[in-house]
C-alpha atoms as a PDB file:
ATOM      1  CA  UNK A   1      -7.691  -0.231 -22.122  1.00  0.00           C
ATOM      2  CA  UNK A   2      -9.152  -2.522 -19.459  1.00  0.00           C
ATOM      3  CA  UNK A   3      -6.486  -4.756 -17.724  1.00  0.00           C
ATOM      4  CA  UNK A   4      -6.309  -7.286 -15.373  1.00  0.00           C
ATOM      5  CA  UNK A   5      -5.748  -6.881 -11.237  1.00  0.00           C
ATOM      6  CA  UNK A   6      -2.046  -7.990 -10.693  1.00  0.00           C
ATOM      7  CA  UNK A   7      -2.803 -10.777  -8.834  1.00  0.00           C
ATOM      8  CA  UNK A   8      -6.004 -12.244  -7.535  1.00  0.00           C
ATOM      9  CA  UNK A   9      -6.073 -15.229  -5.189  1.00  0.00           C
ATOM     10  CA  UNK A  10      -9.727 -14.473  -4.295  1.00  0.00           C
ATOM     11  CA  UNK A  11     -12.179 -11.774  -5.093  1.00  0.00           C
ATOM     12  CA  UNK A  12     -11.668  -9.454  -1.826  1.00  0.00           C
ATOM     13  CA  UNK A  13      -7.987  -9.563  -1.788  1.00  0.00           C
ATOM     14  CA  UNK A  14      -7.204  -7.922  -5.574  1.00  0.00           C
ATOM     15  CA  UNK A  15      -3.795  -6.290  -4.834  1.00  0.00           C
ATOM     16  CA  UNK A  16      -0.797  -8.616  -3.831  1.00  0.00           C
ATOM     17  CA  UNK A  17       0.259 -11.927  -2.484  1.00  0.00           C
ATOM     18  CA  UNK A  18       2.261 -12.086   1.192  1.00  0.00           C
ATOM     19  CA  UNK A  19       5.393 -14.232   1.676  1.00  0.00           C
ATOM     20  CA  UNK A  20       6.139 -15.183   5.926  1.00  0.00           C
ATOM     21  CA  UNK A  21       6.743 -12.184   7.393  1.00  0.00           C
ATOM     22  CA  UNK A  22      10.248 -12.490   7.456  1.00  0.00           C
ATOM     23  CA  UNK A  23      10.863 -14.407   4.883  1.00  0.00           C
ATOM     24  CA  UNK A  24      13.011 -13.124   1.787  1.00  0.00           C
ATOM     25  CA  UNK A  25      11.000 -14.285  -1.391  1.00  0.00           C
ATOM     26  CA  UNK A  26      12.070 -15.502  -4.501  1.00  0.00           C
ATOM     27  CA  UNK A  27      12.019 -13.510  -7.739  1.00  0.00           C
ATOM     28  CA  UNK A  28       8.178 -12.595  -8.831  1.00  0.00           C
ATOM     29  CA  UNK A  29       7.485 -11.530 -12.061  1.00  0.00           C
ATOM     30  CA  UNK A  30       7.277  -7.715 -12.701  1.00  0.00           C
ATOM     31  CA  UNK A  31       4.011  -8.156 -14.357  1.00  0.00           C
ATOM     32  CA  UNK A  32       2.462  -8.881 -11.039  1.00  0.00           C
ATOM     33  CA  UNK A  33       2.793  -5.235 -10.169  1.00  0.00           C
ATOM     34  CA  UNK A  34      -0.593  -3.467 -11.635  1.00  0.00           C
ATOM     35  CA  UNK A  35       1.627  -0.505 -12.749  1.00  0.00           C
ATOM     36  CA  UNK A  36       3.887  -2.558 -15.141  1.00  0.00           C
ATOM     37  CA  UNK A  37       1.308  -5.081 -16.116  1.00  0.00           C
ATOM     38  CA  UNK A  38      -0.919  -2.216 -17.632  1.00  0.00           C
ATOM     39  CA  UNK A  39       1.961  -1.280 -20.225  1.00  0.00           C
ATOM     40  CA  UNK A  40       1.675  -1.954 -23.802  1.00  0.00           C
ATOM     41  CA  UNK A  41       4.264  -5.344 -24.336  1.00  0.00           C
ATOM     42  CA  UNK A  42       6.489  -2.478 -26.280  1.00  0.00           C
ATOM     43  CA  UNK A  43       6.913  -0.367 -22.941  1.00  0.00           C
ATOM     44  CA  UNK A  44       7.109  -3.287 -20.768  1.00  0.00           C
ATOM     45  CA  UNK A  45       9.894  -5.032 -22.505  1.00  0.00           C
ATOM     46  CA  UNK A  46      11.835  -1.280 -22.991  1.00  0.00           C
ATOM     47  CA  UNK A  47      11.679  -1.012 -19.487  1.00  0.00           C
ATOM     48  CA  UNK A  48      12.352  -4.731 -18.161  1.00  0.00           C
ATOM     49  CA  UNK A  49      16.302  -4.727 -18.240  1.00  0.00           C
ATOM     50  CA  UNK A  50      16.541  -1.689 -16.126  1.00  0.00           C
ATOM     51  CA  UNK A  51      14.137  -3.086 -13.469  1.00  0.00           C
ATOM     52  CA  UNK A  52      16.339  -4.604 -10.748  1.00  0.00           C
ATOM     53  CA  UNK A  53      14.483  -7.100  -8.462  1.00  0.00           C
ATOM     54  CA  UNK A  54      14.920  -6.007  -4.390  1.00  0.00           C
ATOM     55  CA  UNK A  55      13.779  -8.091  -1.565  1.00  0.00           C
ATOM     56  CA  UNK A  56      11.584  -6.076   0.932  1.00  0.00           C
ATOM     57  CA  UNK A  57      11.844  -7.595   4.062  1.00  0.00           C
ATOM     58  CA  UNK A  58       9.475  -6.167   7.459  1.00  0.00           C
ATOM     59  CA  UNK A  59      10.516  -3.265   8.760  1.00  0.00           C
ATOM     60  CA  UNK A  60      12.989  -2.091   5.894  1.00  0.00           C
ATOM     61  CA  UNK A  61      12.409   1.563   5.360  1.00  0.00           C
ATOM     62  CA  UNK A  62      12.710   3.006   2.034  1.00  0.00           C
ATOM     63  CA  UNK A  63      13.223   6.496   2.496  1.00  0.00           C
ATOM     64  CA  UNK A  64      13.151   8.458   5.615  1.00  0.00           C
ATOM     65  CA  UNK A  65      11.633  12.272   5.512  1.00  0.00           C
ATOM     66  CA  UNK A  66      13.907  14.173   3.492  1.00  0.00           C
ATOM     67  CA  UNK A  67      16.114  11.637   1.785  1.00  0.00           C
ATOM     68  CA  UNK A  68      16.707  12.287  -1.674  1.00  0.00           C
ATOM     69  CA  UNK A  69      14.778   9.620  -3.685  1.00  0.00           C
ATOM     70  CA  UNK A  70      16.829   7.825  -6.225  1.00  0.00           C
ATOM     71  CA  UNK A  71      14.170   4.859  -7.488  1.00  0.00           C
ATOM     72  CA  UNK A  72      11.298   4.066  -8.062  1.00  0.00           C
ATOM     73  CA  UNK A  73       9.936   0.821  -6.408  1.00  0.00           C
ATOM     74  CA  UNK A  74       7.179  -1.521  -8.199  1.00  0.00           C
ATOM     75  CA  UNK A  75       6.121  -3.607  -5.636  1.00  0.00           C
ATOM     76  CA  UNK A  76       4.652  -7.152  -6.595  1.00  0.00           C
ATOM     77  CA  UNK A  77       3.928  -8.246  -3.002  1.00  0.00           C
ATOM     78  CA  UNK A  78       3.989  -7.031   0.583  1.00  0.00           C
ATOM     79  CA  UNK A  79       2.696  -3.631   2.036  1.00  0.00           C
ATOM     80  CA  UNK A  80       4.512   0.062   2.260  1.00  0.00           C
ATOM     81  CA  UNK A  81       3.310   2.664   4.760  1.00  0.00           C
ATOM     82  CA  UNK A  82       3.440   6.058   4.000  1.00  0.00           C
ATOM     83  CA  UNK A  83       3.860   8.022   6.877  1.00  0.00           C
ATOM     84  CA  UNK A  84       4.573  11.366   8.910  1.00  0.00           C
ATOM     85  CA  UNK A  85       6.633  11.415  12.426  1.00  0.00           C
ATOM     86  CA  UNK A  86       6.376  14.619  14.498  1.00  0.00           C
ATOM     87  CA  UNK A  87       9.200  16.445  16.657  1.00  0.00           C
ATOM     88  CA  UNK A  88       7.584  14.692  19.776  1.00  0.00           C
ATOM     89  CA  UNK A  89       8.092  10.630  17.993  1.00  0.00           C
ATOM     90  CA  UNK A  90       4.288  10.781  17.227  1.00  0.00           C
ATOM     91  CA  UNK A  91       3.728   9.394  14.090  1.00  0.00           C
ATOM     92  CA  UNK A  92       0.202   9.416  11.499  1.00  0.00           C
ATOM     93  CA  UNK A  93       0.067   7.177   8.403  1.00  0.00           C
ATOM     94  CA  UNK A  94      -1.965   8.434   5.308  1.00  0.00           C
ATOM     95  CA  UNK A  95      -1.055   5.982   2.594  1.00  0.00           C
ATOM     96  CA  UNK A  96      -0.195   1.998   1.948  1.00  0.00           C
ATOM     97  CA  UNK A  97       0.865   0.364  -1.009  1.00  0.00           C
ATOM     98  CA  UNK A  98       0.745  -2.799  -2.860  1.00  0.00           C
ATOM     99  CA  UNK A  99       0.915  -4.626  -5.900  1.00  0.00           C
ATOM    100  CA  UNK A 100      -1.138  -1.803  -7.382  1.00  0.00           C
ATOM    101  CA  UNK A 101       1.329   1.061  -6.969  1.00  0.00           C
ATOM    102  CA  UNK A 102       4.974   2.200  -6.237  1.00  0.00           C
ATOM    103  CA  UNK A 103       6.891   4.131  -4.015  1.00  0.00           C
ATOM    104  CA  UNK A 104       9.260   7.145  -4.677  1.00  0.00           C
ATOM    105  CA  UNK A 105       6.845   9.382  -6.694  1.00  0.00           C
ATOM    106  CA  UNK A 106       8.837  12.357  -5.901  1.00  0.00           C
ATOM    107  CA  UNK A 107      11.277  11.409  -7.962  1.00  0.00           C
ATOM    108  CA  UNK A 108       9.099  11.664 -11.219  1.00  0.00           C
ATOM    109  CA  UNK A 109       7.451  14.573  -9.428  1.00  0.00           C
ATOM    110  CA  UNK A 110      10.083  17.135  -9.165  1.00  0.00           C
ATOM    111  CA  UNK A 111      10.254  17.262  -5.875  1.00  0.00           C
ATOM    112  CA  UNK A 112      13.293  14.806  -5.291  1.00  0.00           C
ATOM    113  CA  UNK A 113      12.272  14.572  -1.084  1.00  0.00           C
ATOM    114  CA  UNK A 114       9.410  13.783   0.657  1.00  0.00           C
ATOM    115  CA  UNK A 115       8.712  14.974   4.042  1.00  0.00           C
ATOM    116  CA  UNK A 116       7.117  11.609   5.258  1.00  0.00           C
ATOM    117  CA  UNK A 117       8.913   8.321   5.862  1.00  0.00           C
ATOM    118  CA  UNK A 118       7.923   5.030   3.750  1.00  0.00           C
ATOM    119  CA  UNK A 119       8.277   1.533   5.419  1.00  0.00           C
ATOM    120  CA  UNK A 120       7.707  -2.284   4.750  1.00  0.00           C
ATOM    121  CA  UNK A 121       4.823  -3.149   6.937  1.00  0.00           C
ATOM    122  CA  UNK A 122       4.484  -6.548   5.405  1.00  0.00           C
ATOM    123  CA  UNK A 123       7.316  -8.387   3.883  1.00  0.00           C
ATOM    124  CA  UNK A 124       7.254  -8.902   0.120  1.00  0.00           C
ATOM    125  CA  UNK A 125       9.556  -7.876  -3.109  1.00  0.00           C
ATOM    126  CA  UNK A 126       9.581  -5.308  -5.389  1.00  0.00           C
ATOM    127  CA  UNK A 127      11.688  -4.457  -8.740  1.00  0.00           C
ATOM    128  CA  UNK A 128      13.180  -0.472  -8.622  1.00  0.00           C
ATOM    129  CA  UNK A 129      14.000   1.536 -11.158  1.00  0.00           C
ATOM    130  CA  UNK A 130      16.873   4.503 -10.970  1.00  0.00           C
ATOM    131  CA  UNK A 131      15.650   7.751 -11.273  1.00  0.00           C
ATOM    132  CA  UNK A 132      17.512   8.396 -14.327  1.00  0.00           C
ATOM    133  CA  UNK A 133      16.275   5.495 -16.537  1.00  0.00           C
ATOM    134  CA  UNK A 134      13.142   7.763 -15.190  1.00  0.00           C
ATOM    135  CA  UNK A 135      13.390  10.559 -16.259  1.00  0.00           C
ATOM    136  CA  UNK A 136      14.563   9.340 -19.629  1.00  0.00           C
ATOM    137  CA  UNK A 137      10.579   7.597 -19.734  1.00  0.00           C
ATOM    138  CA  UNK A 138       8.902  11.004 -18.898  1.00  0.00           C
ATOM    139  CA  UNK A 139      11.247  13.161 -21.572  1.00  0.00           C
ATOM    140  CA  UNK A 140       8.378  11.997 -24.151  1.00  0.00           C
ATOM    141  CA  UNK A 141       5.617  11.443 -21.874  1.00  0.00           C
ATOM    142  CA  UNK A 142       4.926   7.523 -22.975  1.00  0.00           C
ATOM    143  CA  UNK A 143       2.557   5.063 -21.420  1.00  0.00           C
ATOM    144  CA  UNK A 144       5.013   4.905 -18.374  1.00  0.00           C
ATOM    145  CA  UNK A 145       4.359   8.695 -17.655  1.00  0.00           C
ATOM    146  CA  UNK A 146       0.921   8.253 -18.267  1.00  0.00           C
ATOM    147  CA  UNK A 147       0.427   5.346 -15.863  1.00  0.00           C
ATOM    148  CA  UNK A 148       2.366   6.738 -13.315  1.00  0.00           C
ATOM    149  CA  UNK A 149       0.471  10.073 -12.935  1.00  0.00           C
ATOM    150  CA  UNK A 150      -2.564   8.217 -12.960  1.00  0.00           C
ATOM    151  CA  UNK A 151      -1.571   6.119  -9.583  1.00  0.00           C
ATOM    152  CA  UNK A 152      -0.350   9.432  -7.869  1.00  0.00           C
ATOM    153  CA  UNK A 153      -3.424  10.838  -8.847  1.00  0.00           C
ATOM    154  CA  UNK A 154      -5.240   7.846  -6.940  1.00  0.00           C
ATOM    155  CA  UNK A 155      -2.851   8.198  -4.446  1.00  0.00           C
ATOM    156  CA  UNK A 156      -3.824  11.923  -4.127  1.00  0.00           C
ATOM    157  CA  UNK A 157      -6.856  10.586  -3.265  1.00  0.00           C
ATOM    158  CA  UNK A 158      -5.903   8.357  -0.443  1.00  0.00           C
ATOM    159  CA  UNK A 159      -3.943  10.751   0.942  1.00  0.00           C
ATOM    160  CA  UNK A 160      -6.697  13.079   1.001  1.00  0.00           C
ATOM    161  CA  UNK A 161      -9.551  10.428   2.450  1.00  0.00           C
ATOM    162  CA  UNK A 162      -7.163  10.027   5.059  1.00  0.00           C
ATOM    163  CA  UNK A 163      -6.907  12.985   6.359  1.00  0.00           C
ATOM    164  CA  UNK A 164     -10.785  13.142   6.344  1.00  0.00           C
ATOM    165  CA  UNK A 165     -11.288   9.910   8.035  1.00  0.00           C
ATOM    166  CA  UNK A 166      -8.815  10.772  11.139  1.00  0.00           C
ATOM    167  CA  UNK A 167     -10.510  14.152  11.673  1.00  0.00           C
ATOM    168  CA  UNK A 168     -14.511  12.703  11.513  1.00  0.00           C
ATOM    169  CA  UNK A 169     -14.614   9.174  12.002  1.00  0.00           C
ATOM    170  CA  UNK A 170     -14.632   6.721  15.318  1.00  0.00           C
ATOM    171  CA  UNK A 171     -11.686   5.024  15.837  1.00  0.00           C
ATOM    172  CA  UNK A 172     -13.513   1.519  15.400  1.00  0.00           C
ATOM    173  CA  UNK A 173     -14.586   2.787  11.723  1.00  0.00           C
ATOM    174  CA  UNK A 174     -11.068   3.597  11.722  1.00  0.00           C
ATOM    175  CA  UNK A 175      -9.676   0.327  12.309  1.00  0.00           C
ATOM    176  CA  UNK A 176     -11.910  -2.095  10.359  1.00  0.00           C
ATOM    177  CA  UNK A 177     -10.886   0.396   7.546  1.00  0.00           C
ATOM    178  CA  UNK A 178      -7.340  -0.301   7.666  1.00  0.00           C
ATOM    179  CA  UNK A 179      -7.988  -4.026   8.239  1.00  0.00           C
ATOM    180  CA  UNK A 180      -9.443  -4.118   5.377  1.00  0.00           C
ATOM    181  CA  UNK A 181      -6.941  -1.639   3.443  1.00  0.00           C
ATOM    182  CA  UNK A 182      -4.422  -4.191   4.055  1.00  0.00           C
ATOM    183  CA  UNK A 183      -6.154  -7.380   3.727  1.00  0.00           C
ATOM    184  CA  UNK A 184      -7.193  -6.080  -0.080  1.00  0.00           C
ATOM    185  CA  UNK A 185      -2.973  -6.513  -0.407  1.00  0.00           C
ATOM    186  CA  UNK A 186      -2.595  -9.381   1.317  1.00  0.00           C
ATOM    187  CA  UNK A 187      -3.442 -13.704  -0.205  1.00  0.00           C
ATOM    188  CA  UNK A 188      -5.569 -14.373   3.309  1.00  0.00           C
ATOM    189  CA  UNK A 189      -7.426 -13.498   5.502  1.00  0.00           C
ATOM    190  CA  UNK A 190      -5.281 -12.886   8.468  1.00  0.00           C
ATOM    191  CA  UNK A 191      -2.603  -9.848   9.429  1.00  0.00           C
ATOM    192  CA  UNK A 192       0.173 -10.293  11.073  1.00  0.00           C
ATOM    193  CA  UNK A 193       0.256  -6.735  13.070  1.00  0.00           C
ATOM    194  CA  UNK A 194       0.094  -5.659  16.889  1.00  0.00           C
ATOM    195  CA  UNK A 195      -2.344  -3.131  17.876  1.00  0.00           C
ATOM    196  CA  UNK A 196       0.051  -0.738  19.039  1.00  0.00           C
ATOM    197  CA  UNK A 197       1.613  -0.770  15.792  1.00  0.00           C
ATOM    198  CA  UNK A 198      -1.882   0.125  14.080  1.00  0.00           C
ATOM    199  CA  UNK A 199      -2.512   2.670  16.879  1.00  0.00           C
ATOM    200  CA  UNK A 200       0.791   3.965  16.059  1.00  0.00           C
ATOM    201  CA  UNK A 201      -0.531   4.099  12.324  1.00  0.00           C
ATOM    202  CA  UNK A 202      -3.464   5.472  12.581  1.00  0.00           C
ATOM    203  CA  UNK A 203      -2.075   7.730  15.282  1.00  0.00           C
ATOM    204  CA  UNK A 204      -4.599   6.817  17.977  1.00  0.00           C
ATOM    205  CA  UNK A 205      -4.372   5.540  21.152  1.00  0.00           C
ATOM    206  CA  UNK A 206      -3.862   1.519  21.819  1.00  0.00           C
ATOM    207  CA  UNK A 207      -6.410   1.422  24.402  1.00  0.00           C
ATOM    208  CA  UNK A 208      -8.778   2.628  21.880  1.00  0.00           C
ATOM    209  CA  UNK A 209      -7.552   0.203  19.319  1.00  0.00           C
ATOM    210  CA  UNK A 210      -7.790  -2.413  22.025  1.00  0.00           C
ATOM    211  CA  UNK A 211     -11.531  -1.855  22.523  1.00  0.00           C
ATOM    212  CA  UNK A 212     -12.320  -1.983  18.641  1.00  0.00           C
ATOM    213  CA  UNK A 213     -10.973  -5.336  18.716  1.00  0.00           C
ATOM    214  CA  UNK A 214     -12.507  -6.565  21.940  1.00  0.00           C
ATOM    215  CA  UNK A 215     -16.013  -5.667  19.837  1.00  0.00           C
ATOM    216  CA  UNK A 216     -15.161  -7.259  16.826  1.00  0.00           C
ATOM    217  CA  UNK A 217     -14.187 -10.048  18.735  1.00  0.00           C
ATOM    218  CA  UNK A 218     -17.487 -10.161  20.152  1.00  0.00           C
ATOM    219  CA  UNK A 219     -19.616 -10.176  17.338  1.00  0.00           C
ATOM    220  CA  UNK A 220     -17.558 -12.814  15.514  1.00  0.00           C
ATOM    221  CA  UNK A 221     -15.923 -10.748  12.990  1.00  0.00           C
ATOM    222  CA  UNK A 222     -12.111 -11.506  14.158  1.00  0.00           C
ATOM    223  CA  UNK A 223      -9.835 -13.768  16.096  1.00  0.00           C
ATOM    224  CA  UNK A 224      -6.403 -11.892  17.385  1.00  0.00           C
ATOM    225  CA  UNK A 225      -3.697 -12.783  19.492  1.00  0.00           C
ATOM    226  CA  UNK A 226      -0.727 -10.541  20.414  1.00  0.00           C
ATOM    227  CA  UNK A 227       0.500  -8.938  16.909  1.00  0.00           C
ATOM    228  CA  UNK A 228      -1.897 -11.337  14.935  1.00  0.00           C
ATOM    229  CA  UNK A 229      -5.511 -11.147  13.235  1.00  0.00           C
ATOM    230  CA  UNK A 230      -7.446 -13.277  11.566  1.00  0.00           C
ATOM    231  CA  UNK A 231     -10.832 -11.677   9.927  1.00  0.00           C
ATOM    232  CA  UNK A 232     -13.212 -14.486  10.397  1.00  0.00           C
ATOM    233  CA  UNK A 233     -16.374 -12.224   8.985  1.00  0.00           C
ATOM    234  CA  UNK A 234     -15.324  -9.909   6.165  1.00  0.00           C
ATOM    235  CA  UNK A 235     -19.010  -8.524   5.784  1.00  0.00           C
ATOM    236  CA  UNK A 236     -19.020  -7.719   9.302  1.00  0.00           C
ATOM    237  CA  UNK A 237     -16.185  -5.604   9.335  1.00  0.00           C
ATOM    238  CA  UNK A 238     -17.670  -3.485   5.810  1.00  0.00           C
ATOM    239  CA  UNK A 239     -20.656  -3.082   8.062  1.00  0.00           C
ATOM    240  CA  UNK A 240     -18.433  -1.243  10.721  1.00  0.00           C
ATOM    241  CA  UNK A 241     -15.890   0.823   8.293  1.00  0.00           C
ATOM    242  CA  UNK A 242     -16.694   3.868   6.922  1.00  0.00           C
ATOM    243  CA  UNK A 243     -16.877   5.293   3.639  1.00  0.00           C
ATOM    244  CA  UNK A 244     -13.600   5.744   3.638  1.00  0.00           C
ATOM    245  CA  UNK A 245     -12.744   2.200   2.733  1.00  0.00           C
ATOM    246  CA  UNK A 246     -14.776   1.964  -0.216  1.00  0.00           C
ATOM    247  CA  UNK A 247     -14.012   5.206  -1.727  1.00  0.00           C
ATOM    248  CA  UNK A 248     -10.339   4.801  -1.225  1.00  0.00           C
ATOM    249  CA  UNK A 249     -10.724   1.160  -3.117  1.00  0.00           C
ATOM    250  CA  UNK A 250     -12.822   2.545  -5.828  1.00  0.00           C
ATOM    251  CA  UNK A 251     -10.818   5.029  -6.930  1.00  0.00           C
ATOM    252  CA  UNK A 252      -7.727   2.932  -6.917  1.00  0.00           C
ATOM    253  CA  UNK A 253      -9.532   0.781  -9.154  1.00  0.00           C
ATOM    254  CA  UNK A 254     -10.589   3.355 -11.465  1.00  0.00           C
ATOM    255  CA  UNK A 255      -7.049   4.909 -11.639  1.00  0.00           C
ATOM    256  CA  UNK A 256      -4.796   1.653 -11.927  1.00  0.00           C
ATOM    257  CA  UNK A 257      -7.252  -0.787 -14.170  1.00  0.00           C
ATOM    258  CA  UNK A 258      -7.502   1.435 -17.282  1.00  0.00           C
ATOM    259  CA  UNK A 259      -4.633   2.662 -19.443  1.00  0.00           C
END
């Protein structure tokens, strides 16, 4: 069944709206997660009283490495990193989330842990569910199940581009990719983010994140100012990602938008 993107304020930016960055927004409906909107109104509304609504303000983190994971989160706006900190305080990302997932898939998985950290990289709200509640939705394998192994199977798949894209690929392709990764989340067309934070991210160097942007800047593609970005040529920036990007967005797509 062919449903709807959770939210779409234009056509590039398909996953979630963004509240101020530190702003705590108001209640959102749970239908703006892509998840919960693709449920059949009888598994929605079975599920609905045991979704609690939660706040996700910048910075929160979710779950640190190892913590045992006790919901699930359906976000409806904002971004969630996924990421991996090493002994030395290094630190890689390999996953973000919108509107179009949810965070805590070990907890459906078996696995109860992760060994990577998840943290709110752009303020927005979410509605959990306990892990019990489910388990109770997997016990007969229902359209919740369903749905939810499709998204880790997309998220599989980000994981896995990832990993490609930081072993092959220049650190400007690098950059414009996660520009856009989180612009697709996000109502406009700016990002409130410092470079060393994306360096940190995309476990690079700032100097070499500062040099992307000095080009960019230079052929009119963005405007930034310390921890702020504003894409002023969207095209431009497709023109420098790599294939990353759109392979990343079209499986999402694939994996989210049909039941």
């Amino acid at each position: 069944m062919q449903a709807s993107p959770a939210c779409q304020p234009r056509p590039e930016a398909r996953f979630a709206f963004h509240p101020g960055e530190n702003s705590e927004p108001a209640p959102q409906s749970p239908r703006l997660n892509r998840l919960l909107a693709s449920l059949p109104q009888e598994d929605y509304e079975r599920l609905l009283p045991y979704l609690e609504p939660v706040p996700l303000p910048l910075r929160l983190t979710l779950h640190h490495a190892g913590d045992l994971e006790k919901y699930l989160y359906f976000l409806t706006s904002g971004i969630v990193v996924r990421y991996y900190i090493t002994k030395d305080g290094s630190s890689s990302a390999f996953a973000i989330t919108g509107n179009e997932g949810a965070i805590g898939v070990s907890s459906f998985l078996g696995g109860e842990s992760t060994p990577s950290q998840a943290e709110v990289l752009s303020a927005g709200y979410a509605y959990r569910l306990g892990v019990g509640r489910l388990n109770t939705e997997f016990e007969h394998v229902g359209a919740v199940a369903v749905s939810l192994m499709r998204y880790t199977l997309a998220l599989i798949a980000q994981t896995t581009q990832s990993a490609v894209c930081n072993r092959h690929h220049s650190v400007m392709r690098q950059f414009c990719r996660w520009i856009l990764s989180c612009l697709d989340r996000l109502p406009t067309n700016e990002l409130g983010m410092t470079q060393e934070r994306i360096a940190d991210m995309l476990g690079v160097r700032r100097e070499g994140i500062s040099e992307a942007a000095a080009k960019l800047r230079k052929m009119g593609a963005i405007l930034n100012s310390r921890g702020h970005i504003t894409v002023l040529d969207r095209h431009a920036l497709r023109a420098q990602a790599c294939e990353c990007y759109a392979a990343v967005r079209s499986e999402i797509d694939r994996l989210t938008l049909t039941g």
